[in-house]
N, C-alpha and C. Protein backbone atom coordinates (compact mmCIF):
# COMPACT_ATOMS: atom_id res chain seq x y z
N UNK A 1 47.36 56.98 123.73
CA UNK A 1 46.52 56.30 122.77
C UNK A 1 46.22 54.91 123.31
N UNK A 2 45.09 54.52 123.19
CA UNK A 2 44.71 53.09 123.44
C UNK A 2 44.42 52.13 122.36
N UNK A 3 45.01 50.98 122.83
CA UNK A 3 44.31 49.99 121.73
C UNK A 3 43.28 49.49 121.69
N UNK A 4 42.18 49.12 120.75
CA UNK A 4 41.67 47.92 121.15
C UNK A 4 40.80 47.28 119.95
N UNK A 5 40.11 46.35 120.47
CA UNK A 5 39.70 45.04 119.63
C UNK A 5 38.69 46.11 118.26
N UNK A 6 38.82 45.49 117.44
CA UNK A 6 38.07 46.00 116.16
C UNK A 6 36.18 46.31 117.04
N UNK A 7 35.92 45.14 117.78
CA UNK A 7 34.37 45.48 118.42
C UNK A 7 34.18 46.23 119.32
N UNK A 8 35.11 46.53 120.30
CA UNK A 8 35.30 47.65 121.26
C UNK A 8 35.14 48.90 120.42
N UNK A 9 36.38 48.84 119.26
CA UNK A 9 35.91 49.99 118.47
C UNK A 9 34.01 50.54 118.20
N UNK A 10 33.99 49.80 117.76
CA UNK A 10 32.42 50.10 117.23
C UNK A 10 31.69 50.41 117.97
N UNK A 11 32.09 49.23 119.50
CA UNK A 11 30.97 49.84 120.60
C UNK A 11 31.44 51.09 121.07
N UNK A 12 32.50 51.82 120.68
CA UNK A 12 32.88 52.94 121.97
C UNK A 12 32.07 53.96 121.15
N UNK A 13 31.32 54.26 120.45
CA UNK A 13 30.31 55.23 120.33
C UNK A 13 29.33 55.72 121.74
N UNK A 14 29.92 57.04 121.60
CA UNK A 14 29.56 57.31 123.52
C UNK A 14 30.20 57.86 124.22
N UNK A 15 31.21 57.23 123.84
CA UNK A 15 32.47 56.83 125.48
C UNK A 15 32.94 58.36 125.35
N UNK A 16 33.14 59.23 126.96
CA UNK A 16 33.77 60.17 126.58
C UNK A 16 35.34 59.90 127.06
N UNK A 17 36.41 60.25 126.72
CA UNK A 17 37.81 59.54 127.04
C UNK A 17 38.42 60.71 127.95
N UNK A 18 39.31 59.86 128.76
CA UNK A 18 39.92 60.86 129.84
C UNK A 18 40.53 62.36 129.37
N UNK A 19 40.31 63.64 129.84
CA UNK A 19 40.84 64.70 129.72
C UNK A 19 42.76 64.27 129.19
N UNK A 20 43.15 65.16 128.26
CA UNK A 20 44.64 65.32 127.92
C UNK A 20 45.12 65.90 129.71
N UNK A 21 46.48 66.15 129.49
CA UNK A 21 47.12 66.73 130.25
C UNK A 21 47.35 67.85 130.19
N UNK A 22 47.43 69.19 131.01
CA UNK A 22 47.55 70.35 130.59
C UNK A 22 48.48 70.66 129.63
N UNK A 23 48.70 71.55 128.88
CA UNK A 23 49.82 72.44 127.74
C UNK A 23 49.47 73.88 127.92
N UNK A 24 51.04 73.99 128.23
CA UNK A 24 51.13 75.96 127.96
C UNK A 24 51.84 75.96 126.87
N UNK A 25 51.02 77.39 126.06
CA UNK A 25 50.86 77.76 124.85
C UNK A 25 51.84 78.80 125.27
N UNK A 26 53.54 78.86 124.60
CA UNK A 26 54.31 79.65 124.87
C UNK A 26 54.67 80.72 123.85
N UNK A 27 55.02 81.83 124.30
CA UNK A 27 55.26 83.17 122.74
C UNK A 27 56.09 82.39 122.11
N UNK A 28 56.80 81.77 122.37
CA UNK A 28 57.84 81.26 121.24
C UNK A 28 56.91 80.09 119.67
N UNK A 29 56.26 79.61 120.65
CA UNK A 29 55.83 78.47 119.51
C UNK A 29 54.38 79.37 118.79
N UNK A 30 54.00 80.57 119.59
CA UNK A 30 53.37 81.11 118.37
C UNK A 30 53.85 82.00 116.89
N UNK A 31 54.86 82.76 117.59
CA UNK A 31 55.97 82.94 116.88
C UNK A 31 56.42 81.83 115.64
N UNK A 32 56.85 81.08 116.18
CA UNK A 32 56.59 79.73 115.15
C UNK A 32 55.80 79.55 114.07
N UNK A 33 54.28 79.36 114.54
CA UNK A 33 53.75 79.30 113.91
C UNK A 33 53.74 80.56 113.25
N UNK A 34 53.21 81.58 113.50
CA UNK A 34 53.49 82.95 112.49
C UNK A 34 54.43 82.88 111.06
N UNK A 35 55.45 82.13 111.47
CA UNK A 35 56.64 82.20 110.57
C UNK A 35 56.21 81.11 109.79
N UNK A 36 55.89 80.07 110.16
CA UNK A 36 55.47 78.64 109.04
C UNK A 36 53.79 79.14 108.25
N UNK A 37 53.21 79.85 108.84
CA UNK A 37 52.17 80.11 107.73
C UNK A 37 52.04 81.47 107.52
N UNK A 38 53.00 82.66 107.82
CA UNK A 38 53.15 83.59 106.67
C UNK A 38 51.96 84.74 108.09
N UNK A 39 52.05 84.36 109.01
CA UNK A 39 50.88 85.23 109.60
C UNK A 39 51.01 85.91 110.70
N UNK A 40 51.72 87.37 110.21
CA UNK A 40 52.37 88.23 111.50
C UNK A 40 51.95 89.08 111.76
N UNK A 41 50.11 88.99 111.91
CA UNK A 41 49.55 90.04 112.62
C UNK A 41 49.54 90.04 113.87
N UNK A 42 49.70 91.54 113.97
CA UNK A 42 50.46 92.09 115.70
C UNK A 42 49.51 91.67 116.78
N UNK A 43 48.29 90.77 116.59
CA UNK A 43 47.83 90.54 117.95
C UNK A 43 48.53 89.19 118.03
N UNK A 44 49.11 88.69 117.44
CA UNK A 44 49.92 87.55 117.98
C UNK A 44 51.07 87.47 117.61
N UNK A 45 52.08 87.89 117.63
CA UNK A 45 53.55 88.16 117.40
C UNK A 45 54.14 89.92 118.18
N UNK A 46 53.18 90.88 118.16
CA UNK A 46 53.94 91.98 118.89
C UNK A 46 53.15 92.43 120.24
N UNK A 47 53.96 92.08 121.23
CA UNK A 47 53.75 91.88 122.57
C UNK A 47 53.10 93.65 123.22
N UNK A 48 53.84 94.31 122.83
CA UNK A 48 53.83 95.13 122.93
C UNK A 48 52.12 96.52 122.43
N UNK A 49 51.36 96.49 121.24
CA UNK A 49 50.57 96.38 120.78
C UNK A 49 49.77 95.60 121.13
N UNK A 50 50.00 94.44 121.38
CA UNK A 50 48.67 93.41 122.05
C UNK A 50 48.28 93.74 123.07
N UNK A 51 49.39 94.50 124.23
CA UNK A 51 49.02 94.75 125.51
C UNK A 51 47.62 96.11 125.23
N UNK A 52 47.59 96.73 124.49
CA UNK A 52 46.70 97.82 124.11
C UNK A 52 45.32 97.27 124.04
N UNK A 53 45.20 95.96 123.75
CA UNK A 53 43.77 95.72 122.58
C UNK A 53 43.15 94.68 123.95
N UNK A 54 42.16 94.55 123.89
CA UNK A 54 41.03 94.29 124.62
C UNK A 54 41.74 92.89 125.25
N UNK A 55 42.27 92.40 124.58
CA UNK A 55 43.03 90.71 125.22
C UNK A 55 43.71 91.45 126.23
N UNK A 56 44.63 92.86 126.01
CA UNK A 56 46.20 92.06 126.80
C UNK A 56 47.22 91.62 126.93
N UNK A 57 47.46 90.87 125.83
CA UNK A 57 48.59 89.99 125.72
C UNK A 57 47.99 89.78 124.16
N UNK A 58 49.40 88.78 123.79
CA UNK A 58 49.21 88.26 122.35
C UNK A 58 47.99 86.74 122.50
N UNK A 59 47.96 86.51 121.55
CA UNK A 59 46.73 85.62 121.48
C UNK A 59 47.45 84.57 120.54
N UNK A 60 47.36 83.16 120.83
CA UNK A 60 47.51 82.33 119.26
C UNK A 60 46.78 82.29 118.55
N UNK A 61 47.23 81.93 117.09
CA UNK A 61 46.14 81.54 116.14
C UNK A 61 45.15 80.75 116.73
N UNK A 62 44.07 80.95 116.10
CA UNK A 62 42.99 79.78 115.93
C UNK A 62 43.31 78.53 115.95
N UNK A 63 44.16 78.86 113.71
CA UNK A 63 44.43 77.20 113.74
C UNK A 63 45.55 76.73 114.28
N UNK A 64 46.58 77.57 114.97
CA UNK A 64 47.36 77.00 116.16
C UNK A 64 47.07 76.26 117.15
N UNK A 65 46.04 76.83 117.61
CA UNK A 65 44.63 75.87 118.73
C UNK A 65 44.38 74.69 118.36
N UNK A 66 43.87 74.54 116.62
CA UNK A 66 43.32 73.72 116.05
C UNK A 66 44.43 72.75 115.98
N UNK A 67 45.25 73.21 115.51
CA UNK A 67 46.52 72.67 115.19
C UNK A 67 47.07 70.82 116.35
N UNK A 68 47.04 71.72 117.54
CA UNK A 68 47.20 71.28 118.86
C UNK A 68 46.53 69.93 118.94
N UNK A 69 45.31 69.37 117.82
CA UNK A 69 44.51 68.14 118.69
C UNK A 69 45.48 67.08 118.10
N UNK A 70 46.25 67.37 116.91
CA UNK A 70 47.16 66.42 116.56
C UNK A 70 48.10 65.62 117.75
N UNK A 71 48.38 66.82 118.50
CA UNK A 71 49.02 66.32 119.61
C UNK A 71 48.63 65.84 120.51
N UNK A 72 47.14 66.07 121.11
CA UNK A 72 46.06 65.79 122.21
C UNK A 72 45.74 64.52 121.77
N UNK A 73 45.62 64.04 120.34
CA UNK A 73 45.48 62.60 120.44
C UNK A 73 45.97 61.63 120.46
N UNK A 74 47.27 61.74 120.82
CA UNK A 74 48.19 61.04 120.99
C UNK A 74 47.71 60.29 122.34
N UNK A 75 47.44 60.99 123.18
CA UNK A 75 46.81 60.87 124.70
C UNK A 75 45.02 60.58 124.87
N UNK A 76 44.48 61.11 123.80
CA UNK A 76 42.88 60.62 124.17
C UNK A 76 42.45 59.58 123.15
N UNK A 77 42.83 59.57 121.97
CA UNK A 77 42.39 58.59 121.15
C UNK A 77 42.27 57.17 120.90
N UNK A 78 41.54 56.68 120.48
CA UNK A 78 41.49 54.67 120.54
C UNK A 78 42.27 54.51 119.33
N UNK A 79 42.82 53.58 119.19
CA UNK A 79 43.75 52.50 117.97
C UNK A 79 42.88 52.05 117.69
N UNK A 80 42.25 51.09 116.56
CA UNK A 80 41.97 49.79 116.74
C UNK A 80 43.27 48.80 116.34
N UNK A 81 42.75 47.40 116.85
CA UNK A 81 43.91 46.89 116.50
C UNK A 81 44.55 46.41 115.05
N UNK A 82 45.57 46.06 115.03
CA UNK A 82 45.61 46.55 113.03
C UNK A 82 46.37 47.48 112.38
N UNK A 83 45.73 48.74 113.41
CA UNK A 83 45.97 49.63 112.50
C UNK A 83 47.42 49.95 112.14
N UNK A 84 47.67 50.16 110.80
CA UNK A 84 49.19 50.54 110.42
C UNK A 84 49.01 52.45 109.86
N UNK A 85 47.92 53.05 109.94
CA UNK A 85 48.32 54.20 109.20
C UNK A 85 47.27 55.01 110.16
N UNK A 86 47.07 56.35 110.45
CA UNK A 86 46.02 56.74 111.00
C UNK A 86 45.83 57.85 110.00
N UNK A 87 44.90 58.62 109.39
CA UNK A 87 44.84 60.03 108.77
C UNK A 87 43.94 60.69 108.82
N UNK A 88 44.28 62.02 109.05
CA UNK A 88 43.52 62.87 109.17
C UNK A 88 42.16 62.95 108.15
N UNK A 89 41.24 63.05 108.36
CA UNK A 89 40.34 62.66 107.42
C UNK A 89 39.72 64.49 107.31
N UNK A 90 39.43 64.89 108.60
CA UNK A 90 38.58 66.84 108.05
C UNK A 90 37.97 66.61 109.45
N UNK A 91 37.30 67.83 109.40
CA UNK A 91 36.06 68.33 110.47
C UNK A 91 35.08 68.49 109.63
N UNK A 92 33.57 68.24 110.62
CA UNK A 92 32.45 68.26 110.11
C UNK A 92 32.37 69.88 110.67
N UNK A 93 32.69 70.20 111.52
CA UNK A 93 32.52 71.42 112.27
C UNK A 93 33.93 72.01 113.37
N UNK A 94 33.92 73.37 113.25
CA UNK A 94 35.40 73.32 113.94
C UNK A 94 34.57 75.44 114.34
N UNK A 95 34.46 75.93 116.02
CA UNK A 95 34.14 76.61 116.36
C UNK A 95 35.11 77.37 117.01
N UNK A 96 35.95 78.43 116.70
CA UNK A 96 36.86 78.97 117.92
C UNK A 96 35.84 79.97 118.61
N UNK A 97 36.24 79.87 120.17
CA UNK A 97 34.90 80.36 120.68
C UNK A 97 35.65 81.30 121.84
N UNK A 98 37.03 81.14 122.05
CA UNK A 98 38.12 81.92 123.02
C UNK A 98 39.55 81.82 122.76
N UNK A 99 39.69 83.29 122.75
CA UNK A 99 41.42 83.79 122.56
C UNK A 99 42.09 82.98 123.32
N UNK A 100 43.15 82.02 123.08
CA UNK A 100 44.44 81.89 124.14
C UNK A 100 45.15 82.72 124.27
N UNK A 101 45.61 83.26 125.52
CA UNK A 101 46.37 84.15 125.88
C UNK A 101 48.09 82.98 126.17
N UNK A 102 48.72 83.99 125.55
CA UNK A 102 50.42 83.46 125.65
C UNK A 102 50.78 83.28 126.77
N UNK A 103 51.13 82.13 127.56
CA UNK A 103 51.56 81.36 128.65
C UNK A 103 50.16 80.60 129.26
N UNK A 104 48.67 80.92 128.57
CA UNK A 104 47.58 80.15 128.70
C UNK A 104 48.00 78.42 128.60
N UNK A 105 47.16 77.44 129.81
CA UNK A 105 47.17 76.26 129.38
C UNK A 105 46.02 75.96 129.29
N UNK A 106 46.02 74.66 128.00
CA UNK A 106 45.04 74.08 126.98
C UNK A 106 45.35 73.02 127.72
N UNK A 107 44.07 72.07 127.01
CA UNK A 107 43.96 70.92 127.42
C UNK A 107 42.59 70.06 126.24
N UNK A 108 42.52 68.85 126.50
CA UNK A 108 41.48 68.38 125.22
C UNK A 108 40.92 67.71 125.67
N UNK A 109 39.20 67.64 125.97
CA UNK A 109 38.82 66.75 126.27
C UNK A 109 38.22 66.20 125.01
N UNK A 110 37.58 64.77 125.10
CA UNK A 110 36.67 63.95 123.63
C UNK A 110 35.79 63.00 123.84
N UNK A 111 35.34 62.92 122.79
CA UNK A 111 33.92 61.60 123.16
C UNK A 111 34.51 61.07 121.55
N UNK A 112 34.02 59.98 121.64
CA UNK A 112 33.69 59.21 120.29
C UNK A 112 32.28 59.50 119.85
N UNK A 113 31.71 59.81 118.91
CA UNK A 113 30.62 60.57 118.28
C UNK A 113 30.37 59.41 117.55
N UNK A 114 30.65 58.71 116.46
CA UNK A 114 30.62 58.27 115.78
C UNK A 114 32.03 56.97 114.96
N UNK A 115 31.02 55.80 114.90
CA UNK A 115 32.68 55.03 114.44
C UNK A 115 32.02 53.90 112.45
N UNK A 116 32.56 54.58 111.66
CA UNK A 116 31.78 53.74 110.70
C UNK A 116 32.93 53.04 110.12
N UNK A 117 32.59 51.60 109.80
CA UNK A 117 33.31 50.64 109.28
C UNK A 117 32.76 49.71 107.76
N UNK A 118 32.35 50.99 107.05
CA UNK A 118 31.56 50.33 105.66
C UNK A 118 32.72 49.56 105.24
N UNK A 119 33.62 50.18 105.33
CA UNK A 119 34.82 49.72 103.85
C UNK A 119 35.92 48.66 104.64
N UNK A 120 35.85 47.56 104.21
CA UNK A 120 36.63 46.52 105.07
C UNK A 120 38.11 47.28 105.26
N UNK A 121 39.17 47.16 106.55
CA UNK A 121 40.08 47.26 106.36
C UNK A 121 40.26 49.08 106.63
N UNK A 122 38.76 49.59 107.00
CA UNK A 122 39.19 51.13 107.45
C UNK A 122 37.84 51.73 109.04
N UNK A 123 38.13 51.81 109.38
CA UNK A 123 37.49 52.54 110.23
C UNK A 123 37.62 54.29 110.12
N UNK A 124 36.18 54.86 110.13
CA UNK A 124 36.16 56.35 109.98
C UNK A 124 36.06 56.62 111.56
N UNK A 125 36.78 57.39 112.10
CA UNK A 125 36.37 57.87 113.64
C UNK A 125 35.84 59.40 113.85
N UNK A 126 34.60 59.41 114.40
CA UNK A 126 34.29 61.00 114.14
C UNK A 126 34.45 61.06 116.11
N UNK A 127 35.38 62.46 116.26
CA UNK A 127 35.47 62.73 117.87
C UNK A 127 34.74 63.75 117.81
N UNK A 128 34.15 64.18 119.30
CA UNK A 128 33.89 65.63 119.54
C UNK A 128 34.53 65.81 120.58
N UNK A 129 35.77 67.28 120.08
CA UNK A 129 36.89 67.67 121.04
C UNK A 129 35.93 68.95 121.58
N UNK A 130 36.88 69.65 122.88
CA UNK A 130 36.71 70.66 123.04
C UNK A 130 37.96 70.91 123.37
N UNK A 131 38.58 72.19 123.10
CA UNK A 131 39.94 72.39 123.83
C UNK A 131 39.90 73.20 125.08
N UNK A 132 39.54 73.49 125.90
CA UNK A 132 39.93 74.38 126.89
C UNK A 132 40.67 75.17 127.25
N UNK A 133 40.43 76.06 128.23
CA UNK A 133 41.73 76.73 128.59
C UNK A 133 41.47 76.83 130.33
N UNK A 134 42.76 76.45 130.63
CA UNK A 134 42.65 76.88 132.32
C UNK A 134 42.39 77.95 132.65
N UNK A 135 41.22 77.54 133.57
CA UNK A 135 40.75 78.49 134.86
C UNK A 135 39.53 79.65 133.98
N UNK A 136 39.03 79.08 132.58
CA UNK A 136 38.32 80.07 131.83
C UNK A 136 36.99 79.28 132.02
N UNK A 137 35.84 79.71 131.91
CA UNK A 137 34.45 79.15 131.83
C UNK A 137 34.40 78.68 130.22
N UNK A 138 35.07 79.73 129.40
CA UNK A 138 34.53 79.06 127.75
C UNK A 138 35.54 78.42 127.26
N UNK A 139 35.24 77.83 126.12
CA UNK A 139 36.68 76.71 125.89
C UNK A 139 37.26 77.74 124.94
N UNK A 140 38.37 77.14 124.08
CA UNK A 140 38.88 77.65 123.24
C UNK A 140 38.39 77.48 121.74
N UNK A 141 37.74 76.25 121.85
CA UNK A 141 37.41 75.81 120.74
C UNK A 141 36.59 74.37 120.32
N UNK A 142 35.44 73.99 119.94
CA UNK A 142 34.56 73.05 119.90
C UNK A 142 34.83 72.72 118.40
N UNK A 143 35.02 70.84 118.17
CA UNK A 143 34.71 70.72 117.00
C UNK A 143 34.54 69.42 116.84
N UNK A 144 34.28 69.01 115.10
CA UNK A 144 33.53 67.56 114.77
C UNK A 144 34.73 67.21 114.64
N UNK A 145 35.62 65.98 114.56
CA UNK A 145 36.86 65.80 113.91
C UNK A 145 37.00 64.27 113.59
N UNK A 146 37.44 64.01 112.17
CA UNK A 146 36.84 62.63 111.59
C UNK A 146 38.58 62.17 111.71
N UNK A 147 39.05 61.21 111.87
CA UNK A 147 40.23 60.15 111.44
C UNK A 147 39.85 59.19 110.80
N UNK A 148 40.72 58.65 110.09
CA UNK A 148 40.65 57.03 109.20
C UNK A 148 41.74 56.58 109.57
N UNK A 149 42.06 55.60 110.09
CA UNK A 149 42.42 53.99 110.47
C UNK A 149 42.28 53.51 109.45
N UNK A 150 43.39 52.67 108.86
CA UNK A 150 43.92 51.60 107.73
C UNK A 150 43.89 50.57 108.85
N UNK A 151 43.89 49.46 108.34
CA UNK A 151 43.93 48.01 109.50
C UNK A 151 44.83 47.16 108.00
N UNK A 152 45.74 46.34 107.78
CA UNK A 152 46.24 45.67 107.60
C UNK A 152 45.29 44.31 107.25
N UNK A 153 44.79 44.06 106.24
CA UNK A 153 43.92 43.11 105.99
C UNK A 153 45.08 41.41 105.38
């Protein structure tokens, strides 16, 4: 994550920010997820059955994928300075467009799309991610994704 000046903020409308670092998507943490939201259909939890179906292998969720930019922005996103709270604010748009395959690595690239500062004391940040997957031509997943920044007035 980077910091910077409240005007940097505003100007970085544009900027696209350095690629994340790779992540492999392991059976265990889809498994995981399966168990925290109740969702144990066999193309992603039984290895065995998955090998049958057009993937191959098990696949993660979607919003497992989705899940993931929480973590990717730790590494691509701007601060401004100030800020004491960051929150998730929604997507304007969110596209899964390719299966991850289990031991697949992801990765996130982003731009700043948009930065609005109506309301003193908040900045709205709209990114456009894509997630990738190594060594694939299509990504995993394209989307709008808004944060709010609290700044400490």
């Amino acid at each position: 994550m980077q910091t910077v000046t409240p005007q940097q903020m505003l100007n970085s409308v544009g900027t696209s920010l350095p690629p994340t670092d790779w992540f492999c998507v392991t059976q265990q943490q889809i498994d995981q997820f399966a168990d925290c939201t109740h969702d144990h259909q066999f193309i992603h939890v039984d290895e065995e059955k998955a090998r049958q179906t057009p993937f191959g292998t098990t696949i993660a969720h979607g919003f497992l994928t989705l899940s993931m930019l929480s973590y990717f922005a730790e590494s691509f996103s701007l601060q401004v300075e100030g800020a004491v709270m960051g929150i998730n604010y929604g997507f304007n748009k969110v596209r899964f467009l390719a299966p991850v395959s289990q031991g697949a690595r992801i990765r996130c690239i982003a731009q700043v799309k948009g930065v609005d500062n109506t309301k003193p004391g908040q900045y709205k940040v709209t990114y456009d991610v894509i997630i990738e997957i190594e060594n694939s031509d299509k990504p995993a997943l394209m989307a709008e994704w808004i944060g709010l920044q609290l700044v400490k007035q």
